[in-house]
Protein backbone atom coordinates (compact mmCIF):
# COMPACT_ATOMS: atom_id res chain seq x y z
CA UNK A 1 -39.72 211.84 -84.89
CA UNK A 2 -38.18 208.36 -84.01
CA UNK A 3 -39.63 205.23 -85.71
CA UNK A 4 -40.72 204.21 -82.05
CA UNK A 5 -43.00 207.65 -81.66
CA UNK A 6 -45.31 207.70 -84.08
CA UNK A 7 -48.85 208.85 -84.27
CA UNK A 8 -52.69 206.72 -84.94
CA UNK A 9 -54.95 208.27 -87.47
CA UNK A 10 -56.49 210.08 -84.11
CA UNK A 11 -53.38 211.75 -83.57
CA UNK A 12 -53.03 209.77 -80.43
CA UNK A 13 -49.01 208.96 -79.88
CA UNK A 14 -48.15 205.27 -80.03
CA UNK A 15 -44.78 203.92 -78.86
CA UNK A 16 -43.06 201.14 -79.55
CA UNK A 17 -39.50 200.62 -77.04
CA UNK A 18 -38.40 197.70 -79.51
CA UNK A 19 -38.40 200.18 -82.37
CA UNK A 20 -36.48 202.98 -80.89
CA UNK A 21 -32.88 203.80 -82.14
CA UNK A 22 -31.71 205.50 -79.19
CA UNK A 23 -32.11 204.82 -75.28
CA UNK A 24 -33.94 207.77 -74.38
CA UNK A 25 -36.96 206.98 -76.82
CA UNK A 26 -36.58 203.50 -75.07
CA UNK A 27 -37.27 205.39 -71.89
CA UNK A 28 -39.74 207.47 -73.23
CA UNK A 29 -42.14 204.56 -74.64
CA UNK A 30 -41.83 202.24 -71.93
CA UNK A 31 -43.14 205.05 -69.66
CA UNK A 32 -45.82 205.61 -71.77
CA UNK A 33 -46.73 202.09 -71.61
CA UNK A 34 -46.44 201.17 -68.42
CA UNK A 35 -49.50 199.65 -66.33
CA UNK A 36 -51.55 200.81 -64.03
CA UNK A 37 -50.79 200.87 -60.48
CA UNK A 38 -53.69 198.64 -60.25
CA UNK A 39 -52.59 196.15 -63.02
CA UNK A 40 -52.23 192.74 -62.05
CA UNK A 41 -49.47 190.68 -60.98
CA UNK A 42 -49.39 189.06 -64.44
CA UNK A 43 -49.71 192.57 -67.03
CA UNK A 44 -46.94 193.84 -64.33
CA UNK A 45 -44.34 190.39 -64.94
CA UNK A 46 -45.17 190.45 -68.61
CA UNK A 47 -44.21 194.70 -68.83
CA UNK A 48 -41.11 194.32 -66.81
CA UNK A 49 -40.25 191.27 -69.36
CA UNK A 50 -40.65 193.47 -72.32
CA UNK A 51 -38.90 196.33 -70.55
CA UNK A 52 -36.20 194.03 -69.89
CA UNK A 53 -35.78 193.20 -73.40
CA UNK A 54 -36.15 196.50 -74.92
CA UNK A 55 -33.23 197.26 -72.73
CA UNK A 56 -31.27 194.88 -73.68
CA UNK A 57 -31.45 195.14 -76.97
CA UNK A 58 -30.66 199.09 -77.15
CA UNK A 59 -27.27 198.27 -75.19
CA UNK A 60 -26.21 196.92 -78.44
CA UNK A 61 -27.25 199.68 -80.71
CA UNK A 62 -27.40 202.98 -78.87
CA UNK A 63 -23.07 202.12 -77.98
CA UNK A 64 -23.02 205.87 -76.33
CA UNK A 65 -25.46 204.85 -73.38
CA UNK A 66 -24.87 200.66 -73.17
CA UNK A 67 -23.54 200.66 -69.28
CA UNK A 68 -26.33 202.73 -68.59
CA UNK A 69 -28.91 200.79 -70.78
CA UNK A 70 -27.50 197.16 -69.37
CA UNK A 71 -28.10 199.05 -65.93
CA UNK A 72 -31.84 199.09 -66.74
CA UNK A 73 -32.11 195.83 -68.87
CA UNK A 74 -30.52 194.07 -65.09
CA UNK A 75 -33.37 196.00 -63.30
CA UNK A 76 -36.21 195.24 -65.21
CA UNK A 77 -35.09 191.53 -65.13
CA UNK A 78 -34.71 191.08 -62.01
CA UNK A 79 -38.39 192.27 -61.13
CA UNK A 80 -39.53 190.30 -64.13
CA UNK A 81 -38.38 187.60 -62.32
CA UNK A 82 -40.14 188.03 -59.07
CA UNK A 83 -43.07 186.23 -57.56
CA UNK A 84 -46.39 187.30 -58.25
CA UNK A 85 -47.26 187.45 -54.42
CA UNK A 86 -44.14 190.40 -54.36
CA UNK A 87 -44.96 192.44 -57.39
CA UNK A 88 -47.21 195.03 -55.38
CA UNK A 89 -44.60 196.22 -53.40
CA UNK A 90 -42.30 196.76 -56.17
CA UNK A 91 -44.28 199.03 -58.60
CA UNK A 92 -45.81 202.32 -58.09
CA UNK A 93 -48.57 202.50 -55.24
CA UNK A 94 -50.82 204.87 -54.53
CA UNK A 95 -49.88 205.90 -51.23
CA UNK A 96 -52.11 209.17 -50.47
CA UNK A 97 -52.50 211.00 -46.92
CA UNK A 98 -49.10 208.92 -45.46
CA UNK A 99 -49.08 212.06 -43.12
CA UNK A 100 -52.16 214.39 -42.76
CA UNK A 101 -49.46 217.44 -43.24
CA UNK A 102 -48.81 215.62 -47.12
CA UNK A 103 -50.92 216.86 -49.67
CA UNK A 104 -49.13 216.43 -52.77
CA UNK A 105 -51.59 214.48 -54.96
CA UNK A 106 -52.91 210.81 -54.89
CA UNK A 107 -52.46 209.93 -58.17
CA UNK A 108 -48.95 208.48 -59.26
CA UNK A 109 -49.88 209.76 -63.03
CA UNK A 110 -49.46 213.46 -61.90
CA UNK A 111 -46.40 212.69 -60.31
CA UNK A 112 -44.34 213.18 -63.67
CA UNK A 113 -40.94 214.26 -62.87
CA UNK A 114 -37.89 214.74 -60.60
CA UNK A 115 -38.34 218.71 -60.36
CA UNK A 116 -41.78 218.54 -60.20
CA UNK A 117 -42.13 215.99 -56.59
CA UNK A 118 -39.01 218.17 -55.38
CA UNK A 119 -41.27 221.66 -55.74
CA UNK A 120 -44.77 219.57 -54.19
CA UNK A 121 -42.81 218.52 -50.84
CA UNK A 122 -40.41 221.25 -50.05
CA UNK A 123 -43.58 223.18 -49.99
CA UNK A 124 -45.33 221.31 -48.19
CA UNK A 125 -46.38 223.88 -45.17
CA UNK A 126 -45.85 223.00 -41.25
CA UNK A 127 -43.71 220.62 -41.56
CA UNK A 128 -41.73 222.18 -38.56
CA UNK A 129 -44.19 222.32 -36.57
CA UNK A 130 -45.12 218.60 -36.98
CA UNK A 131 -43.39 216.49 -33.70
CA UNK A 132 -40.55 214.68 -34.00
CA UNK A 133 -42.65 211.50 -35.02
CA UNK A 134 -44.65 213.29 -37.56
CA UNK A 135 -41.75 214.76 -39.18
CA UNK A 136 -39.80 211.20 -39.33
CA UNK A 137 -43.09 210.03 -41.03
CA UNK A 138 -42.88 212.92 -43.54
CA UNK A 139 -39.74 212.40 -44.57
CA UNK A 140 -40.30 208.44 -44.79
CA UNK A 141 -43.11 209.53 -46.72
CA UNK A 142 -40.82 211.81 -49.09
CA UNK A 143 -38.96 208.62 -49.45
CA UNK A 144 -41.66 206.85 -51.04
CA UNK A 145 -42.44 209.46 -53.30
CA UNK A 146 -38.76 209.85 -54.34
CA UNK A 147 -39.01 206.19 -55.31
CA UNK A 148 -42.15 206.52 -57.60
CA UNK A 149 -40.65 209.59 -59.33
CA UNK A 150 -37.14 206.87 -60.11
CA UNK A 151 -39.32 204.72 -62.10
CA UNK A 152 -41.76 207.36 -63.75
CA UNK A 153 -38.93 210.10 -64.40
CA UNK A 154 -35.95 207.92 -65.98
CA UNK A 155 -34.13 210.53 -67.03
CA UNK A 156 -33.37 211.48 -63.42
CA UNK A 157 -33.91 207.94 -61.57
CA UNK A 158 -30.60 208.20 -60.09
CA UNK A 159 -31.25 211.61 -58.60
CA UNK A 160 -34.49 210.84 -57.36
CA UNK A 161 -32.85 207.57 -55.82
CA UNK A 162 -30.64 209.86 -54.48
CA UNK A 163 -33.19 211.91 -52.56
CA UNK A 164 -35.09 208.92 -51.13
CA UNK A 165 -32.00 207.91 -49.96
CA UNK A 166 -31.36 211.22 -48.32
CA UNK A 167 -35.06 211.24 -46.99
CA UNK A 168 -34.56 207.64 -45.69
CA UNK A 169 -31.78 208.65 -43.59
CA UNK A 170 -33.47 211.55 -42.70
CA UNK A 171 -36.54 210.00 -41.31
CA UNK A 172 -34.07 207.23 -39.17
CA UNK A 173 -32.22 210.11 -37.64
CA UNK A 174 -35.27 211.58 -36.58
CA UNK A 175 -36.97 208.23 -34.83
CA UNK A 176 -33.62 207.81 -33.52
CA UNK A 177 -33.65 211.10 -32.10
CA UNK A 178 -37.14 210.83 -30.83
CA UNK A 179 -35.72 207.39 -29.13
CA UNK A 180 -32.64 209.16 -27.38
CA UNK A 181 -34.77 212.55 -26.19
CA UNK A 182 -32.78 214.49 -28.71
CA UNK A 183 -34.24 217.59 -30.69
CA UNK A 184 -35.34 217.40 -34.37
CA UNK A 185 -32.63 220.45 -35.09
CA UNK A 186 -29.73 217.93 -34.37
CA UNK A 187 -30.81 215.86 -36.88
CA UNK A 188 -31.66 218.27 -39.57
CA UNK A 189 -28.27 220.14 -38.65
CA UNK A 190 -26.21 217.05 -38.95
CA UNK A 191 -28.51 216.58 -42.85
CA UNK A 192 -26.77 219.95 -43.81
CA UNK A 193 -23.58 219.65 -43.03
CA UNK A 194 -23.22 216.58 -44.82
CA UNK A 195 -24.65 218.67 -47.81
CA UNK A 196 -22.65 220.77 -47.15
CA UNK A 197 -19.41 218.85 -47.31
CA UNK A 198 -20.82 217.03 -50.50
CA UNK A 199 -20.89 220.34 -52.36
CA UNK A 200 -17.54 221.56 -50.97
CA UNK A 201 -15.89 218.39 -52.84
């Protein structure tokens, strides 16, 4: 077990990200140590302050990941340095019921992991059979989601960031379409064949 996981005389796990020797227990702690969604403007500046350091200082020991770790150390920084007024909008929100056909929990603390949001929305049932406004909603929705999961689940943030992207597009092809009288299966056709190219590379 790292020096930064350790355990309290209730067996409870305690993390410390300035005590880790690698950047994945970096990772690891700062997730478990994050704030509440609720946490105010102040506990969020002073986390994304520490993260910011913790970051920065595994860039110079853990050599193997230091692009990645200065990636994350830049990050945290630059929310660290936001205004308080902003800070809401940057961290995780609980955004439940975005679209009555979403029903993949309320609470950001079940939403763990990459695979896990990816199984919740593609089965999600009746999508299809949402309109063309609903299903640009969903997919802005998915978006939103995606974005929670790339600061909970570090260890695929840039997939996740990835998907919200996708979703993002997704959901402005679709109000676009709406806009222009177009069908929902032009949009979602056009999605798949740039998949589909992606994978052929």
């Amino acid at each position: 077990m790292s020096q930064s996981i350790t355990r309290g005389s209730g067996g409870e796990v305690q993390l410390d990200p300035m005590s880790a020797d690698i950047l994945r227990d970096v990772h690891v702690a700062l997730v478990h140590v994050r704030p509440h969604v609720q946490a105010s403007a102040r506990e969020w500046l002073s986390f994304f302050g520490r993260s910011a350091r913790a970051y920065e200082r595994i860039a110079v020991q853990d050599r193997g990941h230091q692009h990645e770790a200065l990636y994350w150390a830049a990050r945290e920084r630059e929310k660290a340095e936001t205004v308080p007024a902003s800070i809401p909008s940057e961290v995780l929100e609980n955004r439940p019921n975005l679209v009555p056909a979403i029903r993949v929990g309320t609470s950001v603390d079940a939403i763990r992991s990459f695979a896990l949001i990816g199984a919740r929305l593609r089965n999600v049932a009746g999508v299809k059979g949402l309109s063309i406004e609903g299903q640009a909603a969903f997919y802005a929705a998915c978006a939103e989601y995606y974005r929670m999961v790339a600061e909970i689940d570090r260890f695929h943030h840039h997939q996740a960031l990835g998907e919200a992207d996708r979703c993002s597009r997704l959901a402005a092809g679709l109000v676009a379409a709406g806009r222009a009288g177009r069908s929902t299966s032009d949009v979602t056709a056009k999605g798949s064949q740039k998949r589909q190219k992606a994978g052929s590379r």
